[in-house]
PDB file of N, CA and C in Angstrom:
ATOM      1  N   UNK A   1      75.492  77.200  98.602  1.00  0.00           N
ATOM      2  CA  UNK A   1      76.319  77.399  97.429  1.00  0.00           C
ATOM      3  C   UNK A   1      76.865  78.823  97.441  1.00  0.00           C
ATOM      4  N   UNK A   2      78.122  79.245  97.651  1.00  0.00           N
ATOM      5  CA  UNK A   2      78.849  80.025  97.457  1.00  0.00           C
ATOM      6  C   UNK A   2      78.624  81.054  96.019  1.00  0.00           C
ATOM      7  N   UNK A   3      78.078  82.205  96.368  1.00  0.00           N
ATOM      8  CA  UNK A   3      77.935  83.130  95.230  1.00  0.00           C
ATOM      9  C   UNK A   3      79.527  83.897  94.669  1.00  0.00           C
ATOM     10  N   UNK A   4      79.428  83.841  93.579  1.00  0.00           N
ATOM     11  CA  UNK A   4      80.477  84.589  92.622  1.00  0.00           C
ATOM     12  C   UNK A   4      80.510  85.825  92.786  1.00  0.00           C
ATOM     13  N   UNK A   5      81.714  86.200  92.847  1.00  0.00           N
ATOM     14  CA  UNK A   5      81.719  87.554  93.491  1.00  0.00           C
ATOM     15  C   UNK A   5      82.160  88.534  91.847  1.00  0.00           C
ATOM     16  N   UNK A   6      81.837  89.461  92.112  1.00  0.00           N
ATOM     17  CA  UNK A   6      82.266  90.228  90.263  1.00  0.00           C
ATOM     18  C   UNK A   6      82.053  91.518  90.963  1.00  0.00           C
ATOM     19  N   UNK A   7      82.357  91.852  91.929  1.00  0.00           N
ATOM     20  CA  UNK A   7      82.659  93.301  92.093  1.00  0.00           C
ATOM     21  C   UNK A   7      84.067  93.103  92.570  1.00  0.00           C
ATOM     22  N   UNK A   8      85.123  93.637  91.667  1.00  0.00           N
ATOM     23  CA  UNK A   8      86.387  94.548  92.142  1.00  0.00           C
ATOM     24  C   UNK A   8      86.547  94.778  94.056  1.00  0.00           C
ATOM     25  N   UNK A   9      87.169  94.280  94.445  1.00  0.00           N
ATOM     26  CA  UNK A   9      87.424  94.546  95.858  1.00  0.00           C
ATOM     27  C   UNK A   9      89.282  95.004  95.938  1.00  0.00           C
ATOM     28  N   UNK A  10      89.499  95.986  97.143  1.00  0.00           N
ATOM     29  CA  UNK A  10      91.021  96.087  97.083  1.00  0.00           C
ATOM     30  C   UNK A  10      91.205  95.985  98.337  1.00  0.00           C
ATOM     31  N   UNK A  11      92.188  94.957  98.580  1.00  0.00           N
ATOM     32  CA  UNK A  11      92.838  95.258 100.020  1.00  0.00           C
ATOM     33  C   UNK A  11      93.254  95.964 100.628  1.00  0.00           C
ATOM     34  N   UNK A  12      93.383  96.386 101.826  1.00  0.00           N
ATOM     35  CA  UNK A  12      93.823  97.270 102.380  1.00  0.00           C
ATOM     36  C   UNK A  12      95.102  96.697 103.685  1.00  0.00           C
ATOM     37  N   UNK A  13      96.657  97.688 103.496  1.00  0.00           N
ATOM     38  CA  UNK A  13      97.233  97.464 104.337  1.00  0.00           C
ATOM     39  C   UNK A  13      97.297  97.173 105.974  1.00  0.00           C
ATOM     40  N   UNK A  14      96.583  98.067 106.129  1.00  0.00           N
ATOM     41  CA  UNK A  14      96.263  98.405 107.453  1.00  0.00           C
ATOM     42  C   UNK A  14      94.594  98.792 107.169  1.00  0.00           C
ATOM     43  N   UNK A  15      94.468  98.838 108.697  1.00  0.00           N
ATOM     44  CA  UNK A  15      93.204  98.804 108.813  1.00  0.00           C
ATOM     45  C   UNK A  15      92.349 100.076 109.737  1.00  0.00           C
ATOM     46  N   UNK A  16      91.596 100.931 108.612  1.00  0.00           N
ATOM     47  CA  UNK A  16      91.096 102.318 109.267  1.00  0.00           C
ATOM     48  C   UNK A  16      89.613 101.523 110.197  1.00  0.00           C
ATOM     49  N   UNK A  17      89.878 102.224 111.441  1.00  0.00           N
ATOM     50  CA  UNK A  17      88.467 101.713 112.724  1.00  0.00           C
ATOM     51  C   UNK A  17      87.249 102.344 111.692  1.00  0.00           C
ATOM     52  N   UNK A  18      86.228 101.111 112.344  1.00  0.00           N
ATOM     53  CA  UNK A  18      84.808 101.674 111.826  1.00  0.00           C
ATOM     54  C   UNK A  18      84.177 101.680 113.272  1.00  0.00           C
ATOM     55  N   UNK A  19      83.312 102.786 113.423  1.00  0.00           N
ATOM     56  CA  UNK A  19      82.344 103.124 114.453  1.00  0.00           C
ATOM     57  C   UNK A  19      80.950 102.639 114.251  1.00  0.00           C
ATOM     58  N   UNK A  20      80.391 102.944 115.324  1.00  0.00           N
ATOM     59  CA  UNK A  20      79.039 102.936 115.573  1.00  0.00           C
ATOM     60  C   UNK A  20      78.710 104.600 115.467  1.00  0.00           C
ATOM     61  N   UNK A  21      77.382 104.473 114.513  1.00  0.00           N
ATOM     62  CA  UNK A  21      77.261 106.258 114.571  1.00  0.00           C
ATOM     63  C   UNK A  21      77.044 106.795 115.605  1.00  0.00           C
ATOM     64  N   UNK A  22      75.972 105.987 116.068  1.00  0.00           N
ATOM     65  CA  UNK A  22      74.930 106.750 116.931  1.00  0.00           C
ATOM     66  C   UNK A  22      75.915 106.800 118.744  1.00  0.00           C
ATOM     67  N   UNK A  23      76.667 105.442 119.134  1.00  0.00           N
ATOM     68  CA  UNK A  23      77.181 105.476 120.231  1.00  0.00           C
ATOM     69  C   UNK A  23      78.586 105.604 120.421  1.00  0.00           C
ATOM     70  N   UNK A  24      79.089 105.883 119.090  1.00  0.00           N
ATOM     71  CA  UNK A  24      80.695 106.411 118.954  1.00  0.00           C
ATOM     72  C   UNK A  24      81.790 105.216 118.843  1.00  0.00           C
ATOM     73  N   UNK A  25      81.080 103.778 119.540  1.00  0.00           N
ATOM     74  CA  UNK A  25      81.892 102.706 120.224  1.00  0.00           C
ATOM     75  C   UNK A  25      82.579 101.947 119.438  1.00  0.00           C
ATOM     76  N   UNK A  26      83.593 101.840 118.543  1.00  0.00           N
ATOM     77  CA  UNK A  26      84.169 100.754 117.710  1.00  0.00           C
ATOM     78  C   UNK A  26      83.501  99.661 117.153  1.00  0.00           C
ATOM     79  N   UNK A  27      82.853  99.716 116.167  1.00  0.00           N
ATOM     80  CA  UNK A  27      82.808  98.119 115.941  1.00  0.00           C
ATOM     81  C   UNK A  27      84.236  97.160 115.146  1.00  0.00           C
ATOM     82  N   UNK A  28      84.645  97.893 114.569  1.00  0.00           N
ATOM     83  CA  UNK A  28      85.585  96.880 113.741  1.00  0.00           C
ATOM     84  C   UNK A  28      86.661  97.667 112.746  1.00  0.00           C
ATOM     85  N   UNK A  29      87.395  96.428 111.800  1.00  0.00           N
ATOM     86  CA  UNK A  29      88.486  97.639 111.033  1.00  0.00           C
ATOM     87  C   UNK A  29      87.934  97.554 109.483  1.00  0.00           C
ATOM     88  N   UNK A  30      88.340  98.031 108.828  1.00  0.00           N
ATOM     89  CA  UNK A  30      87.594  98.390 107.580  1.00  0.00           C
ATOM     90  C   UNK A  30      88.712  97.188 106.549  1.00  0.00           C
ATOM     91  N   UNK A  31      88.127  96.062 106.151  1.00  0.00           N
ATOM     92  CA  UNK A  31      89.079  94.865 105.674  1.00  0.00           C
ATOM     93  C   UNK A  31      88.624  95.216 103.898  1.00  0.00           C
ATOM     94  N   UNK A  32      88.020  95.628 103.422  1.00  0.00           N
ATOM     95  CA  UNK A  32      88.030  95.893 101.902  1.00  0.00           C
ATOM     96  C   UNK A  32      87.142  96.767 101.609  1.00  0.00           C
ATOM     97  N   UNK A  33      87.206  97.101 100.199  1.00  0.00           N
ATOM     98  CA  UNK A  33      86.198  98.642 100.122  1.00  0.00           C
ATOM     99  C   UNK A  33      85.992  98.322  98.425  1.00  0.00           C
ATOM    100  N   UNK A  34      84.794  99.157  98.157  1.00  0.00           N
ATOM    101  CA  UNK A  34      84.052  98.575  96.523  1.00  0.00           C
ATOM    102  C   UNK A  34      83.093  99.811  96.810  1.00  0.00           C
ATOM    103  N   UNK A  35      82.602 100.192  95.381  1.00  0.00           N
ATOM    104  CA  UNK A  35      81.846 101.483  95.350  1.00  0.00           C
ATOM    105  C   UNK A  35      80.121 100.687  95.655  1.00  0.00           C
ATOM    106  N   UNK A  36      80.375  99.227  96.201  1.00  0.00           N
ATOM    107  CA  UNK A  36      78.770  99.568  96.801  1.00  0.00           C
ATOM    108  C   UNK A  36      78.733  98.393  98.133  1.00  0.00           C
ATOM    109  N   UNK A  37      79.793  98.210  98.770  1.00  0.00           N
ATOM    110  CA  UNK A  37      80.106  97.961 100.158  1.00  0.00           C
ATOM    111  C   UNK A  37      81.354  98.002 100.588  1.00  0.00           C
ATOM    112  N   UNK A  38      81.479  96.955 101.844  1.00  0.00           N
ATOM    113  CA  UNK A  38      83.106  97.112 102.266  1.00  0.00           C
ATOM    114  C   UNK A  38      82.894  95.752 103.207  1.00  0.00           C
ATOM    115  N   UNK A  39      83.985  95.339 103.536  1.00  0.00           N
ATOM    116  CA  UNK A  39      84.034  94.187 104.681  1.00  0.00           C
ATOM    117  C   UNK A  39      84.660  94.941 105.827  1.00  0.00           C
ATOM    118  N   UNK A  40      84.180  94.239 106.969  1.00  0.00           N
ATOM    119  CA  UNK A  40      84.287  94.552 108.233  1.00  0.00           C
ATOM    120  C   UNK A  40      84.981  93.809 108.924  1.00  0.00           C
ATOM    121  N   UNK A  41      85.887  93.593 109.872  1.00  0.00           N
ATOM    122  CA  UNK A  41      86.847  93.030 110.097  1.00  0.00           C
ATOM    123  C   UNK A  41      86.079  93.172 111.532  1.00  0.00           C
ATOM    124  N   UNK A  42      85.763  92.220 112.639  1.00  0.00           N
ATOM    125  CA  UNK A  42      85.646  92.506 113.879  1.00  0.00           C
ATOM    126  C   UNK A  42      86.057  91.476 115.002  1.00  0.00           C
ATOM    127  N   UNK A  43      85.671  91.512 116.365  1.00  0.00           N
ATOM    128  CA  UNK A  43      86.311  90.233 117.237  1.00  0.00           C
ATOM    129  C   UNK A  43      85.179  89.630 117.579  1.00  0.00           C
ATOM    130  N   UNK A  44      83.687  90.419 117.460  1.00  0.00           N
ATOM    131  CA  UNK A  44      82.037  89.287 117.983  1.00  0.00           C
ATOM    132  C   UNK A  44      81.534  89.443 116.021  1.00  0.00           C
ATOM    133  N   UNK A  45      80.923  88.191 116.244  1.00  0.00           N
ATOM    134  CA  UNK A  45      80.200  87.905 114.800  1.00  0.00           C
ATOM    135  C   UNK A  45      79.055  89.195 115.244  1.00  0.00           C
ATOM    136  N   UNK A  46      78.781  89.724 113.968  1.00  0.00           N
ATOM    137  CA  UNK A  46      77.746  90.886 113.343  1.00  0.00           C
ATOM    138  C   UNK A  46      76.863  89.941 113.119  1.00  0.00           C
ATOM    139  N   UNK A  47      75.762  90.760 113.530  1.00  0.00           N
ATOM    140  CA  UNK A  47      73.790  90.023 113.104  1.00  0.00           C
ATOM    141  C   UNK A  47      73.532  89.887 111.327  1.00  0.00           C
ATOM    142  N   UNK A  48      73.114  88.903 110.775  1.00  0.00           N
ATOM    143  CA  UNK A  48      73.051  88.835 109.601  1.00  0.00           C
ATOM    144  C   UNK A  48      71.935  89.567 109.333  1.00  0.00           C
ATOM    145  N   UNK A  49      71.608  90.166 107.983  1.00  0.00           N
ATOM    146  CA  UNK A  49      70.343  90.920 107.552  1.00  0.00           C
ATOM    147  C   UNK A  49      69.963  92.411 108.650  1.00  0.00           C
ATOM    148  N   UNK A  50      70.781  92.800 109.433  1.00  0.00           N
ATOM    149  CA  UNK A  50      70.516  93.567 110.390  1.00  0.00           C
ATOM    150  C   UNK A  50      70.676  95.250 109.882  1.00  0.00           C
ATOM    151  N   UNK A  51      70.249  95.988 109.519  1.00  0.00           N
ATOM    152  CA  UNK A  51      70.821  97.406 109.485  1.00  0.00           C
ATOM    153  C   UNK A  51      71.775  98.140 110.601  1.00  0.00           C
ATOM    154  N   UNK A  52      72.686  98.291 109.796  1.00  0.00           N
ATOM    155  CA  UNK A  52      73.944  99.215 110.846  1.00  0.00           C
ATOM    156  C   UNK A  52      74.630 100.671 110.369  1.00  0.00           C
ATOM    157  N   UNK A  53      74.348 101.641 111.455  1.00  0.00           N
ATOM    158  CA  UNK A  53      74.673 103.005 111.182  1.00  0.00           C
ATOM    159  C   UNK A  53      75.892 103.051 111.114  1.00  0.00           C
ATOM    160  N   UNK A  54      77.258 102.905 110.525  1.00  0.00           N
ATOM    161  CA  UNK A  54      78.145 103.158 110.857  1.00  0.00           C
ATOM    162  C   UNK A  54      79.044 104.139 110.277  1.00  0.00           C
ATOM    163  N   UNK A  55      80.580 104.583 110.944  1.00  0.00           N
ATOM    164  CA  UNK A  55      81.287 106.008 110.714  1.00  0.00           C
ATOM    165  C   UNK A  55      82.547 105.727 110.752  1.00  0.00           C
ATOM    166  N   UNK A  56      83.332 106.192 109.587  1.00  0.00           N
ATOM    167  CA  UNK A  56      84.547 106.033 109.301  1.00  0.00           C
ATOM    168  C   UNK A  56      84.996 107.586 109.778  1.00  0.00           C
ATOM    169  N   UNK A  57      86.625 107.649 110.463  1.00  0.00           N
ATOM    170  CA  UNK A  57      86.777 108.746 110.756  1.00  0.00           C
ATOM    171  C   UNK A  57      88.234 108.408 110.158  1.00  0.00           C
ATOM    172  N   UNK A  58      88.287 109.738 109.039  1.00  0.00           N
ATOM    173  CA  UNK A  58      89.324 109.656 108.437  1.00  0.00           C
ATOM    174  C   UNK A  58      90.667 110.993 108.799  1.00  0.00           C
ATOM    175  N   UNK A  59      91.614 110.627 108.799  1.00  0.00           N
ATOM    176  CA  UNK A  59      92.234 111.611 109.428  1.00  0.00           C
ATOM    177  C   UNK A  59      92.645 112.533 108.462  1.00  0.00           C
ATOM    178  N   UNK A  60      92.427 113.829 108.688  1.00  0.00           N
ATOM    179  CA  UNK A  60      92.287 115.365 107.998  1.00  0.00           C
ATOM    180  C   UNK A  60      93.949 116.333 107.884  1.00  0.00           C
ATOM    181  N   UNK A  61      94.199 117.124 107.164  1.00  0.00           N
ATOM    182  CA  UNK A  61      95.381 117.700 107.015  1.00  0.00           C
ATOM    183  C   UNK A  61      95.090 118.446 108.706  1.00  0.00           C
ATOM    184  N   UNK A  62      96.168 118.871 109.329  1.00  0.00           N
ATOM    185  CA  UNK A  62      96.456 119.614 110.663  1.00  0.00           C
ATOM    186  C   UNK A  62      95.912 119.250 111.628  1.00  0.00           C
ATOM    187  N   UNK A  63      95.718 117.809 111.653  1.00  0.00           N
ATOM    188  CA  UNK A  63      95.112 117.289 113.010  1.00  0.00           C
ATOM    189  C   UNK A  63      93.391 117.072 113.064  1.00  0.00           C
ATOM    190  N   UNK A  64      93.065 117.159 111.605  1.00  0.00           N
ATOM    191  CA  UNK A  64      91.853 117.949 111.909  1.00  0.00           C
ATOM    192  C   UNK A  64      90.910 115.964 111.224  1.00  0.00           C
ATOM    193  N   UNK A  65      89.653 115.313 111.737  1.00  0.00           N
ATOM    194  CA  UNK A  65      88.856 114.322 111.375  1.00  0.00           C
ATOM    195  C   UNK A  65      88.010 114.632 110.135  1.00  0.00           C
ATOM    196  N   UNK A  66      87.901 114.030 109.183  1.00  0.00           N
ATOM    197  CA  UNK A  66      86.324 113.784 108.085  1.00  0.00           C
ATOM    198  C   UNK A  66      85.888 112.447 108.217  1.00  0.00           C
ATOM    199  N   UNK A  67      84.757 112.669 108.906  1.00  0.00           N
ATOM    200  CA  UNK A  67      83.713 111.438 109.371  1.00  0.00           C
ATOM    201  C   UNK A  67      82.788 111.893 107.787  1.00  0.00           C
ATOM    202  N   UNK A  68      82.570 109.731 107.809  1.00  0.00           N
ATOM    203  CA  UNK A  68      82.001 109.551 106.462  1.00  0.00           C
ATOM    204  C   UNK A  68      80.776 108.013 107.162  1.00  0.00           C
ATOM    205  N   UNK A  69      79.537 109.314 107.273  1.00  0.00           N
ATOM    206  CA  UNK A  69      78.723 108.178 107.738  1.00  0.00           C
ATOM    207  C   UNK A  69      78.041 107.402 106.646  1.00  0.00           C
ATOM    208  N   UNK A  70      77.525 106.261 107.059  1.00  0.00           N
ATOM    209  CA  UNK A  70      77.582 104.887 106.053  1.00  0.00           C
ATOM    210  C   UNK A  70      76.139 104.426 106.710  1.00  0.00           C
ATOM    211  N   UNK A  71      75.183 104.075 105.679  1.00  0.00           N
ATOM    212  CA  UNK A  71      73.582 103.118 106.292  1.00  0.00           C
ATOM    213  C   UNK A  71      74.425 102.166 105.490  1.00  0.00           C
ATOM    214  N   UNK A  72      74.415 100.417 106.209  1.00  0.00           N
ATOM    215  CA  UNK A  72      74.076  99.630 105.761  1.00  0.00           C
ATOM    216  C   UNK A  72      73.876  98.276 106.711  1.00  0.00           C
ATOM    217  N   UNK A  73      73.782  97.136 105.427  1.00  0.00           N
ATOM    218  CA  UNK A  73      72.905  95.825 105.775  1.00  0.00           C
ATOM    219  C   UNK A  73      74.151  94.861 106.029  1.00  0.00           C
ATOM    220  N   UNK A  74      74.381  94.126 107.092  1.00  0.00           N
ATOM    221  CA  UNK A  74      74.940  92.968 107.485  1.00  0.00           C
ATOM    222  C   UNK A  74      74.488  92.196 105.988  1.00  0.00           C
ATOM    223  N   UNK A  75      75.429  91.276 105.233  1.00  0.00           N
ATOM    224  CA  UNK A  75      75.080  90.383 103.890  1.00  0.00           C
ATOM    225  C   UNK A  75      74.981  88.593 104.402  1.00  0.00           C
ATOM    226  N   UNK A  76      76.178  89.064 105.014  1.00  0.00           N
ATOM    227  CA  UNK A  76      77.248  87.890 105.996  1.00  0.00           C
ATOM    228  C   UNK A  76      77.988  88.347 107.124  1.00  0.00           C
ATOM    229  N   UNK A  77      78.394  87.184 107.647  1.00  0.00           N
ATOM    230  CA  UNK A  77      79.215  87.253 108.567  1.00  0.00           C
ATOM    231  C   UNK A  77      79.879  85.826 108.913  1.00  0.00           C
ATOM    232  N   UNK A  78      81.424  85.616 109.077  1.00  0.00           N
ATOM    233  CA  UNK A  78      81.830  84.600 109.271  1.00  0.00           C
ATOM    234  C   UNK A  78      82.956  84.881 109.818  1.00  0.00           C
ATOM    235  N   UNK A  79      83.606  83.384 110.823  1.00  0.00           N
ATOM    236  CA  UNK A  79      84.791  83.759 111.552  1.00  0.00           C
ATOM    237  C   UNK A  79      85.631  83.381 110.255  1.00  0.00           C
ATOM    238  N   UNK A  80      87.052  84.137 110.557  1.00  0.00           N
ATOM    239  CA  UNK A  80      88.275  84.163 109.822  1.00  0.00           C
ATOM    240  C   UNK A  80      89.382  82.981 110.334  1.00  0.00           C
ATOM    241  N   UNK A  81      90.160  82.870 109.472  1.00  0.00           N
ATOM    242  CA  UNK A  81      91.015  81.632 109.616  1.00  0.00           C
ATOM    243  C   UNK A  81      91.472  81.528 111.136  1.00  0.00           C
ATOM    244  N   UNK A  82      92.120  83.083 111.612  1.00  0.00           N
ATOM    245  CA  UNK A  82      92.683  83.225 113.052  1.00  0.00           C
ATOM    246  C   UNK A  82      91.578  83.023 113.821  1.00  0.00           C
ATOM    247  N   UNK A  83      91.544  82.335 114.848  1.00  0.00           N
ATOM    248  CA  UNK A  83      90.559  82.679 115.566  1.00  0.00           C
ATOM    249  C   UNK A  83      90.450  83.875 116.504  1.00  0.00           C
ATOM    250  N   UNK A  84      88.642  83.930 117.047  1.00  0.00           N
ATOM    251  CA  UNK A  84      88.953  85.387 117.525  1.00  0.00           C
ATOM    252  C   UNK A  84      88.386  86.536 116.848  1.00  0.00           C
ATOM    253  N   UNK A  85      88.184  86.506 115.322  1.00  0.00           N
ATOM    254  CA  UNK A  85      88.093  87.360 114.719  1.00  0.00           C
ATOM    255  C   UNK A  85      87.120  86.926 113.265  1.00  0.00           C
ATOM    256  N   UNK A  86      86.288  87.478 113.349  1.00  0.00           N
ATOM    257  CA  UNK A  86      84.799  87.930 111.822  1.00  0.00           C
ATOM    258  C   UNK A  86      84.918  88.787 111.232  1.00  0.00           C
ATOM    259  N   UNK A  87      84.940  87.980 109.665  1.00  0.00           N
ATOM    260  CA  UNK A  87      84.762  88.879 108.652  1.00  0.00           C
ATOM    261  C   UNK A  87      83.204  89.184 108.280  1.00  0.00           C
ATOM    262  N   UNK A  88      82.806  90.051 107.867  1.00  0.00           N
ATOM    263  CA  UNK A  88      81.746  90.369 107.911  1.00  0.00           C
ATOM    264  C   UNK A  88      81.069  91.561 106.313  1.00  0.00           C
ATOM    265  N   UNK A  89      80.420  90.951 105.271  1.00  0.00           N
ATOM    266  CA  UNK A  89      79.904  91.863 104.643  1.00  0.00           C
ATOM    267  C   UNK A  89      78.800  92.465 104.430  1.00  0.00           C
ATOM    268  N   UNK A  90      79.295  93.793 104.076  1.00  0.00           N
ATOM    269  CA  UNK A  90      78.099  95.340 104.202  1.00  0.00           C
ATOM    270  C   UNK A  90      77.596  95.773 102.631  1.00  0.00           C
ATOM    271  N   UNK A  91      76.189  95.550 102.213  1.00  0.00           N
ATOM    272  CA  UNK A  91      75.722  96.538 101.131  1.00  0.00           C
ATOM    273  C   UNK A  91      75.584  97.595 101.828  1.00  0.00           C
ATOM    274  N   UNK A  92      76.166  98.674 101.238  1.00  0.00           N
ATOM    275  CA  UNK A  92      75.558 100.071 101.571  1.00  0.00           C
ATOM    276  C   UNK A  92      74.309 100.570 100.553  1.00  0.00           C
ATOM    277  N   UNK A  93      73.709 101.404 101.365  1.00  0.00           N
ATOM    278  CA  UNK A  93      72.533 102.363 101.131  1.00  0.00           C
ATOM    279  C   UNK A  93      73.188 103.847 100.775  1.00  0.00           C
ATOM    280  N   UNK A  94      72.628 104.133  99.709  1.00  0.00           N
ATOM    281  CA  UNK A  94      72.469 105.310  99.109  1.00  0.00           C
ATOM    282  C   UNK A  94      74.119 106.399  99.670  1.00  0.00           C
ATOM    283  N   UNK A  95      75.336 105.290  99.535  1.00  0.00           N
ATOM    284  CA  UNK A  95      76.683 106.000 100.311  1.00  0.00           C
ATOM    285  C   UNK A  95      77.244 107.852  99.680  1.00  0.00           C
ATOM    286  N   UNK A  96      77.329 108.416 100.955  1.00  0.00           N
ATOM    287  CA  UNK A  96      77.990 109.820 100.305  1.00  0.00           C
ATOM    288  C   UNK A  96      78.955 109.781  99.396  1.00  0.00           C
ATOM    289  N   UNK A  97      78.754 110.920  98.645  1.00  0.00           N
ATOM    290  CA  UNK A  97      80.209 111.431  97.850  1.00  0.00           C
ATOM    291  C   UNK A  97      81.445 111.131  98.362  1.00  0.00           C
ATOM    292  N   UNK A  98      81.728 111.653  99.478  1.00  0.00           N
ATOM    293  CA  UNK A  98      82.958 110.785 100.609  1.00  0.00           C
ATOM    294  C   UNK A  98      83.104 109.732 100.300  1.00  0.00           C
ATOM    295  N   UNK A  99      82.734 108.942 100.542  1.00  0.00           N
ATOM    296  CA  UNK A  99      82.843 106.703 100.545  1.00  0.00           C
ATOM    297  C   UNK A  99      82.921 107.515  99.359  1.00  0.00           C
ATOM    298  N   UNK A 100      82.493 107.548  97.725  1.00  0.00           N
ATOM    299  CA  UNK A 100      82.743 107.251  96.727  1.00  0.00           C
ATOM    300  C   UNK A 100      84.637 107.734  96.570  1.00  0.00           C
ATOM    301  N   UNK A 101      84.553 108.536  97.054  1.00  0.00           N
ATOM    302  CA  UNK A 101      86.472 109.302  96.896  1.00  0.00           C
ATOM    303  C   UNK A 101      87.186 108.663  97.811  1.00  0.00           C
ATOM    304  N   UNK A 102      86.567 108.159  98.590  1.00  0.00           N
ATOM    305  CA  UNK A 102      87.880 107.704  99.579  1.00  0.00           C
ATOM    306  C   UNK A 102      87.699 106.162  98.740  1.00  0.00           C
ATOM    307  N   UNK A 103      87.078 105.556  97.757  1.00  0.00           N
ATOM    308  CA  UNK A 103      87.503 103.996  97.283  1.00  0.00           C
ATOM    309  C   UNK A 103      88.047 104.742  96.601  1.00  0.00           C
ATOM    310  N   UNK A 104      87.824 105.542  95.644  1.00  0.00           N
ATOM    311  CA  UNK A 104      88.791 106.267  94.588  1.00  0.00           C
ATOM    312  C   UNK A 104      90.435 106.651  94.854  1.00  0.00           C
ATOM    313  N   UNK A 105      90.304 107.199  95.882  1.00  0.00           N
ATOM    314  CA  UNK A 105      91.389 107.349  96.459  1.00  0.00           C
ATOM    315  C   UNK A 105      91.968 106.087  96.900  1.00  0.00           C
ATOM    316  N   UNK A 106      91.786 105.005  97.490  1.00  0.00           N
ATOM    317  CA  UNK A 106      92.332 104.053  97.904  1.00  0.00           C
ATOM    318  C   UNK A 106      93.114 103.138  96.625  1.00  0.00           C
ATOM    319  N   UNK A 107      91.952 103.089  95.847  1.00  0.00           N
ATOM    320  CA  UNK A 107      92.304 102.402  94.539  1.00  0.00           C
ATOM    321  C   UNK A 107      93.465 102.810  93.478  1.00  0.00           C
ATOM    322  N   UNK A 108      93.339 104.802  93.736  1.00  0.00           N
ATOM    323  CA  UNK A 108      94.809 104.649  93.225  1.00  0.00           C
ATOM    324  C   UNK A 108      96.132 104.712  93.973  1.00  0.00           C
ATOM    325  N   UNK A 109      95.701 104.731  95.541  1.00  0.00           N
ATOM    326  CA  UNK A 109      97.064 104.736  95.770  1.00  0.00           C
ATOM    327  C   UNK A 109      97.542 103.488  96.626  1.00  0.00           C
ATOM    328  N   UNK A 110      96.826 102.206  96.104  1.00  0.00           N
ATOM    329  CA  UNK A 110      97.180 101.340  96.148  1.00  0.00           C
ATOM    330  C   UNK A 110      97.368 100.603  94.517  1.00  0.00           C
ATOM    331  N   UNK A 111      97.522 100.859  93.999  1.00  0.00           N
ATOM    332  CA  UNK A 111      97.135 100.234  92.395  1.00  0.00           C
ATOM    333  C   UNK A 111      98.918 100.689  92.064  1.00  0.00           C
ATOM    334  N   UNK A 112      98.835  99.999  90.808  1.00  0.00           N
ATOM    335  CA  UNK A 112     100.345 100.481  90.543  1.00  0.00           C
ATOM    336  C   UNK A 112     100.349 100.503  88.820  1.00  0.00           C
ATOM    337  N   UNK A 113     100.675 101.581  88.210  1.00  0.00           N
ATOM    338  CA  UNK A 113     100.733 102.764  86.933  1.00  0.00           C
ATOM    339  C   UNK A 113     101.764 102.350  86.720  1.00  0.00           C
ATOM    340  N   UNK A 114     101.812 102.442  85.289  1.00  0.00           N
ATOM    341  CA  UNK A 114     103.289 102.221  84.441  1.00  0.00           C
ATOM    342  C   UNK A 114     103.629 103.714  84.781  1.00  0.00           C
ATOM    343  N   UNK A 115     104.575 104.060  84.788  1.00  0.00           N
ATOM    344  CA  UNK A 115     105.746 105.611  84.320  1.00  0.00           C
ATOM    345  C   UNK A 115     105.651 105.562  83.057  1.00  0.00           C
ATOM    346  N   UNK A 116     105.569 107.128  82.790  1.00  0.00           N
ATOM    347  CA  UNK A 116     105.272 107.844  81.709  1.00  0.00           C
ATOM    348  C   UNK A 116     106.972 107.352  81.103  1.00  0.00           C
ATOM    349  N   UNK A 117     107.300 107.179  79.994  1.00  0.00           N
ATOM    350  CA  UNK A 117     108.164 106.837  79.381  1.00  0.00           C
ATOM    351  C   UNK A 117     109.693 108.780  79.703  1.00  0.00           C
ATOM    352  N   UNK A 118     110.316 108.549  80.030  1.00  0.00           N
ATOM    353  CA  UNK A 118     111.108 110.010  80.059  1.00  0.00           C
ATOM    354  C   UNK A 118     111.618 110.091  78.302  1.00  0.00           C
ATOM    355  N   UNK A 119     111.763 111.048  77.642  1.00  0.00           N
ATOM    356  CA  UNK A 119     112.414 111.867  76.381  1.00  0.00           C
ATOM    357  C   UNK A 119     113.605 111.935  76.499  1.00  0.00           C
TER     358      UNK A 119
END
């Protein structure tokens, strides 16, 4: 039986790579984000219940990276309509200040604000 989902999720256009901490190696693209996981977008199904170190590397003003490392737990994992390709969801553990600003950030600059009325 399919659980109800009630956390807020936002899509994302494109898709920022997620790493492996410890061996640098790609696992997947970052398919949604929520202040207490994210989905994982990859091409091999992820281990269910498994702990995974992983690292978002976000790109910095002048060329410069902010890596935002992430503990968490495989929830699920399932292939996606295309074949080829698993979606896959992550509870995170105890996530940095970072992950909290970069959903913040995502959320508003994907979200869309009325305009202030002009005088």
């Amino acid at each position: 039986m399919p659980n109800e989902r009630r956390i807020e999720r936002h899509q994302l256009p494109y898709f920022l790579r997620v790493f492996n901490r410890f061996t640098d190696q790609p696992i997947g693209y970052l398919g949604n984000v929520s202040d207490k996981g994210l989905m994982l977008i990859s091409q091999l199904p992820l281990l269910v219940n498994a702990d995974f170190e992983l690292q978002l590397k976000l790109p910095g003003p002048d060329d410069t990276v902010q890596l935002i490392d992430l503990n968490a737990r495989c929830l699920w994992s399932h292939e996606e309509a295309m074949p080829c390709y698993y979606d896959s969801g992550f509870v995170l553990n105890a996530p940095p200040e970072a992950y909290y600003k970069l959903v913040e950030a995502l959320q508003h600059y994907f979200s869309f604000y009325p305009l202030e009325a002009s005088a």
